[in-house]
PDB file of N, CA and C in Angstrom:
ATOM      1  N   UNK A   1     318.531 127.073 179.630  1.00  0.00           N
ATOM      2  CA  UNK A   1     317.436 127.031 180.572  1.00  0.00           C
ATOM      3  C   UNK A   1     316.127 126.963 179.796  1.00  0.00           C
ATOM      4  N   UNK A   2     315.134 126.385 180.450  1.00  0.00           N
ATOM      5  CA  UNK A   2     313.834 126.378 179.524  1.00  0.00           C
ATOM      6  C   UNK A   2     312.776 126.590 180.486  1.00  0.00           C
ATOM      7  N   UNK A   3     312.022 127.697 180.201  1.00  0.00           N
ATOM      8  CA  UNK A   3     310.506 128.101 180.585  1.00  0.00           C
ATOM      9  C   UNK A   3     309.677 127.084 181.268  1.00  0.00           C
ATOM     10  N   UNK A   4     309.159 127.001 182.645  1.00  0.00           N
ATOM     11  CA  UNK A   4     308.384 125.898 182.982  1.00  0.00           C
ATOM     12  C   UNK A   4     307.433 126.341 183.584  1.00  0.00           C
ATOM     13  N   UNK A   5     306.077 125.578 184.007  1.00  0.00           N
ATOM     14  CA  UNK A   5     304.819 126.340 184.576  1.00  0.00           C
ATOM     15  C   UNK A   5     304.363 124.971 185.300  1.00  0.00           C
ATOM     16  N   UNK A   6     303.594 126.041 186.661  1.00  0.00           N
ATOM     17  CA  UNK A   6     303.399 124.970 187.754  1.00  0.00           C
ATOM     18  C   UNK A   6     301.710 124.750 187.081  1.00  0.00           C
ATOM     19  N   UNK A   7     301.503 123.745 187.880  1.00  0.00           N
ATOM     20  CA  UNK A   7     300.099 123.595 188.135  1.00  0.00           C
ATOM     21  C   UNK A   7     298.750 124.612 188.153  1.00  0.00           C
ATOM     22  N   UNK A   8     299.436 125.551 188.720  1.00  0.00           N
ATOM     23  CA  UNK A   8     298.476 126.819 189.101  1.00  0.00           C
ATOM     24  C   UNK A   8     298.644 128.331 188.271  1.00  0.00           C
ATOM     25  N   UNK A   9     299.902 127.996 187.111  1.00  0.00           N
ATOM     26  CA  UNK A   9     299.701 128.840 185.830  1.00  0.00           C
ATOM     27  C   UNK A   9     300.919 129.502 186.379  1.00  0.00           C
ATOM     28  N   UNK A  10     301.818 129.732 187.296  1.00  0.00           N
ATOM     29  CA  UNK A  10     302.928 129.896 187.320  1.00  0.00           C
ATOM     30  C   UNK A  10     304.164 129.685 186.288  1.00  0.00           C
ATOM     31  N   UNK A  11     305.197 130.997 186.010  1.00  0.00           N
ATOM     32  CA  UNK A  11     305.871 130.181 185.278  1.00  0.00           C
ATOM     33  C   UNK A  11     307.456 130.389 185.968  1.00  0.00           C
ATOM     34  N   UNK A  12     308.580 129.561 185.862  1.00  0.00           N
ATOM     35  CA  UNK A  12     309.860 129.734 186.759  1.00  0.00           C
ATOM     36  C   UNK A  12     310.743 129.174 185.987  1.00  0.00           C
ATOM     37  N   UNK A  13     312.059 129.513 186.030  1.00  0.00           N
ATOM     38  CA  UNK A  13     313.205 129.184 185.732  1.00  0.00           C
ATOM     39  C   UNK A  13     314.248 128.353 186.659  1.00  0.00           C
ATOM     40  N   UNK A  14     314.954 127.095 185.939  1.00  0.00           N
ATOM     41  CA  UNK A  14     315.602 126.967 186.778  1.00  0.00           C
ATOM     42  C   UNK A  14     317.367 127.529 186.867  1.00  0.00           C
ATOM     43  N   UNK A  15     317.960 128.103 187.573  1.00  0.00           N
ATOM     44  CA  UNK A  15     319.080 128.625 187.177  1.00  0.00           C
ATOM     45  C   UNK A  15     320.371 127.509 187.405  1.00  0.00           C
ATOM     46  N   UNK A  16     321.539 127.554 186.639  1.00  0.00           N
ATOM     47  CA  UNK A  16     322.186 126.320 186.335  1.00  0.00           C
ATOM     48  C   UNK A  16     323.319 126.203 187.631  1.00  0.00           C
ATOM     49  N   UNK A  17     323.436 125.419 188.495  1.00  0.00           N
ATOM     50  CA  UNK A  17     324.502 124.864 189.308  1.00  0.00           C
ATOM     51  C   UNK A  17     325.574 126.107 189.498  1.00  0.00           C
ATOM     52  N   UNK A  18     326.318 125.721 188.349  1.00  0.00           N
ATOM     53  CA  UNK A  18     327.507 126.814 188.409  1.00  0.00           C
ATOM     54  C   UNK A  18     327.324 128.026 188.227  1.00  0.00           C
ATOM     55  N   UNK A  19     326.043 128.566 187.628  1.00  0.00           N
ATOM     56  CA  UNK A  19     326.221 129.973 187.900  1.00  0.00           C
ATOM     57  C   UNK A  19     325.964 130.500 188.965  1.00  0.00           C
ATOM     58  N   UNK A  20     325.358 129.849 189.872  1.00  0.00           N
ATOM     59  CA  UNK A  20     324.552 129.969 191.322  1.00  0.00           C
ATOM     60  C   UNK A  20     325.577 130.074 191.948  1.00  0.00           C
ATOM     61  N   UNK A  21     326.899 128.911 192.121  1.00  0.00           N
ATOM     62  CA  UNK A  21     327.883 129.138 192.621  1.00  0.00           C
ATOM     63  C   UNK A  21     328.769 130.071 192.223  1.00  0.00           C
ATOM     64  N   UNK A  22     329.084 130.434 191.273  1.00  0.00           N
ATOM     65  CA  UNK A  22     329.765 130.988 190.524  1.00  0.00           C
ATOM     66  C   UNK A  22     329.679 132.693 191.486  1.00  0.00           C
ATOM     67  N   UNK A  23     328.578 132.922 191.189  1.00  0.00           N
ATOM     68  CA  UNK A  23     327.678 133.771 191.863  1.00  0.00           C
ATOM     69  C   UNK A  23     328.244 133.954 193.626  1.00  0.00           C
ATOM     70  N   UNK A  24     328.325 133.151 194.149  1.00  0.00           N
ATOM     71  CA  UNK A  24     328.558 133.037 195.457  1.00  0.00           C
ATOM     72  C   UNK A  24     327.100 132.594 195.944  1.00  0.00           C
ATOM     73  N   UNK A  25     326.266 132.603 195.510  1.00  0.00           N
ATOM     74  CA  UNK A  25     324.545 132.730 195.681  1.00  0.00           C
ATOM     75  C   UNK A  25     324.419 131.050 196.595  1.00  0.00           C
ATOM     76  N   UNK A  26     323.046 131.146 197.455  1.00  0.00           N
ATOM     77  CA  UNK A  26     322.907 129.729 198.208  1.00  0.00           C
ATOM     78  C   UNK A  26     321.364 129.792 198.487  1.00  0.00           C
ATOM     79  N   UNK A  27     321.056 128.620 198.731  1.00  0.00           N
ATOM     80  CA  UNK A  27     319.237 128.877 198.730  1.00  0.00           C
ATOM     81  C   UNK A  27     318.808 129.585 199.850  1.00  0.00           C
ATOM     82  N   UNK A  28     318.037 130.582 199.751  1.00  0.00           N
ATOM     83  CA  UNK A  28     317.375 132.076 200.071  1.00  0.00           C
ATOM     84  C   UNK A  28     317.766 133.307 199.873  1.00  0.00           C
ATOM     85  N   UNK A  29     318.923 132.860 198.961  1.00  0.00           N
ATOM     86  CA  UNK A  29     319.428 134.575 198.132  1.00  0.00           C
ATOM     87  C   UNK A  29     318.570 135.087 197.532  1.00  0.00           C
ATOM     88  N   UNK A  30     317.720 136.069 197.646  1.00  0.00           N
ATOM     89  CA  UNK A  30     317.159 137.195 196.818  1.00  0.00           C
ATOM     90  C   UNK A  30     317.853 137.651 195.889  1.00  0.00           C
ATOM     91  N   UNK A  31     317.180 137.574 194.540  1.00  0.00           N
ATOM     92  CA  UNK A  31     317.680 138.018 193.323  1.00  0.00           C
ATOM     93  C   UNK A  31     316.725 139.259 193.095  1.00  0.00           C
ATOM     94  N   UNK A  32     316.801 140.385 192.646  1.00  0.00           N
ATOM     95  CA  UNK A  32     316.311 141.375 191.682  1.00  0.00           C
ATOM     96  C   UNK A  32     316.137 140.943 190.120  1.00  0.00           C
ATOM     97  N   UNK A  33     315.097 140.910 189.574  1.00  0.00           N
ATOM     98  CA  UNK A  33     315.121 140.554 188.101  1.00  0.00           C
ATOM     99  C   UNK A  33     314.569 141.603 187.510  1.00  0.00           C
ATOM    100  N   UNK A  34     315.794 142.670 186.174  1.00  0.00           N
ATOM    101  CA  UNK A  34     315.237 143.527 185.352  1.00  0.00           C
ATOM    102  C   UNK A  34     315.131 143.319 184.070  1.00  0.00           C
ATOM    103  N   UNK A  35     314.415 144.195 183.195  1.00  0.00           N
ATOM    104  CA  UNK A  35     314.487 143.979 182.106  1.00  0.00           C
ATOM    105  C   UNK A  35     315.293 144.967 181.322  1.00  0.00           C
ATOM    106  N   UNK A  36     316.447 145.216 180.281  1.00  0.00           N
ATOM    107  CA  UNK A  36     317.025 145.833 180.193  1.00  0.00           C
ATOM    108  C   UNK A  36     316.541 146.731 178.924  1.00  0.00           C
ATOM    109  N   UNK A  37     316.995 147.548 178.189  1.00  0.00           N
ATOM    110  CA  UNK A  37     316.161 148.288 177.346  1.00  0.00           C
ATOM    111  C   UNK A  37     316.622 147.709 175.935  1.00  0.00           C
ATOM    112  N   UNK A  38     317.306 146.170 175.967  1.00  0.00           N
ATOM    113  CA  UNK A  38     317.480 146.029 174.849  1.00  0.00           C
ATOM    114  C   UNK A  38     316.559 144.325 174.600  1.00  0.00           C
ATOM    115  N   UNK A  39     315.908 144.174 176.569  1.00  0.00           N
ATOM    116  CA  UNK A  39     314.881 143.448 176.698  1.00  0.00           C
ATOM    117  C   UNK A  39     315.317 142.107 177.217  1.00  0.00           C
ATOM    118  N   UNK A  40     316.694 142.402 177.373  1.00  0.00           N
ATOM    119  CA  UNK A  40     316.896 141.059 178.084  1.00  0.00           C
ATOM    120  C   UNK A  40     316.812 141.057 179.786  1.00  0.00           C
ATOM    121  N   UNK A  41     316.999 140.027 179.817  1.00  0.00           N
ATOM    122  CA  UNK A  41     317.031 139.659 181.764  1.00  0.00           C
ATOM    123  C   UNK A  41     318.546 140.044 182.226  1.00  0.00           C
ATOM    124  N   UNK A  42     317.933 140.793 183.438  1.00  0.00           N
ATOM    125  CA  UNK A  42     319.360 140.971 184.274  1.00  0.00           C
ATOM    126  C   UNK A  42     319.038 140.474 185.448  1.00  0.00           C
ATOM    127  N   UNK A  43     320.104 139.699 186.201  1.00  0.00           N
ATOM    128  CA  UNK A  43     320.120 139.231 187.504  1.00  0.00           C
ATOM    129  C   UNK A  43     320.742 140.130 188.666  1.00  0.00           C
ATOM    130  N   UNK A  44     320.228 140.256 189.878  1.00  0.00           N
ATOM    131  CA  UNK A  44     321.157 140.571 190.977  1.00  0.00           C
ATOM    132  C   UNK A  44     320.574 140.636 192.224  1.00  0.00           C
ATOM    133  N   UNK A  45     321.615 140.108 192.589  1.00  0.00           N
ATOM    134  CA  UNK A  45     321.288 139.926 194.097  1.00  0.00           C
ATOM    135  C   UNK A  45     321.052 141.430 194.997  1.00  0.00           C
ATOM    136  N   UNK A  46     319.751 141.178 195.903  1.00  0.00           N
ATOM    137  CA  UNK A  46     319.277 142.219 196.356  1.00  0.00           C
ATOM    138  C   UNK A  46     320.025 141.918 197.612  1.00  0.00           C
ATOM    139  N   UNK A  47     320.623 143.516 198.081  1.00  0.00           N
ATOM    140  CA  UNK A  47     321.406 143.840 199.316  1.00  0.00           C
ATOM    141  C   UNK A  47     320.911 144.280 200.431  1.00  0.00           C
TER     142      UNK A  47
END
C-alpha cells in the first residue's frame, strides 16, 4: 500500500481487494485504527 494525499492536505490509504474481503468487510464498514506500542497499525472493525 502507499501513502496518498488529497488536494486539501489529506492523507488515505487504499486497502487491498482481498483483504477487505477476506475480512468479510463491504463499503461503509467502520474500521477502528490503533497504534500499537510497538507502533504499528491495527485494523478493526467497529461493532
Amino acid at each position: 500500500m502507499k501513502i496518498q494525499k488529497t488536494n486539501k492536505g489529506q492523507y488515505y490509504l487504499t486497502l487491498p481487494r482481498a483483504l477487505v474481503e477476506a475480512k468479510g468487510w463491504d463499503k461503509g464498514t467502520k474500521v477502528k485504527i490503533r497504534l500499537t506500542e510497538k507502533g504499528n497499525l491495527e485494523l478493526e472493525e467497529e461493532k
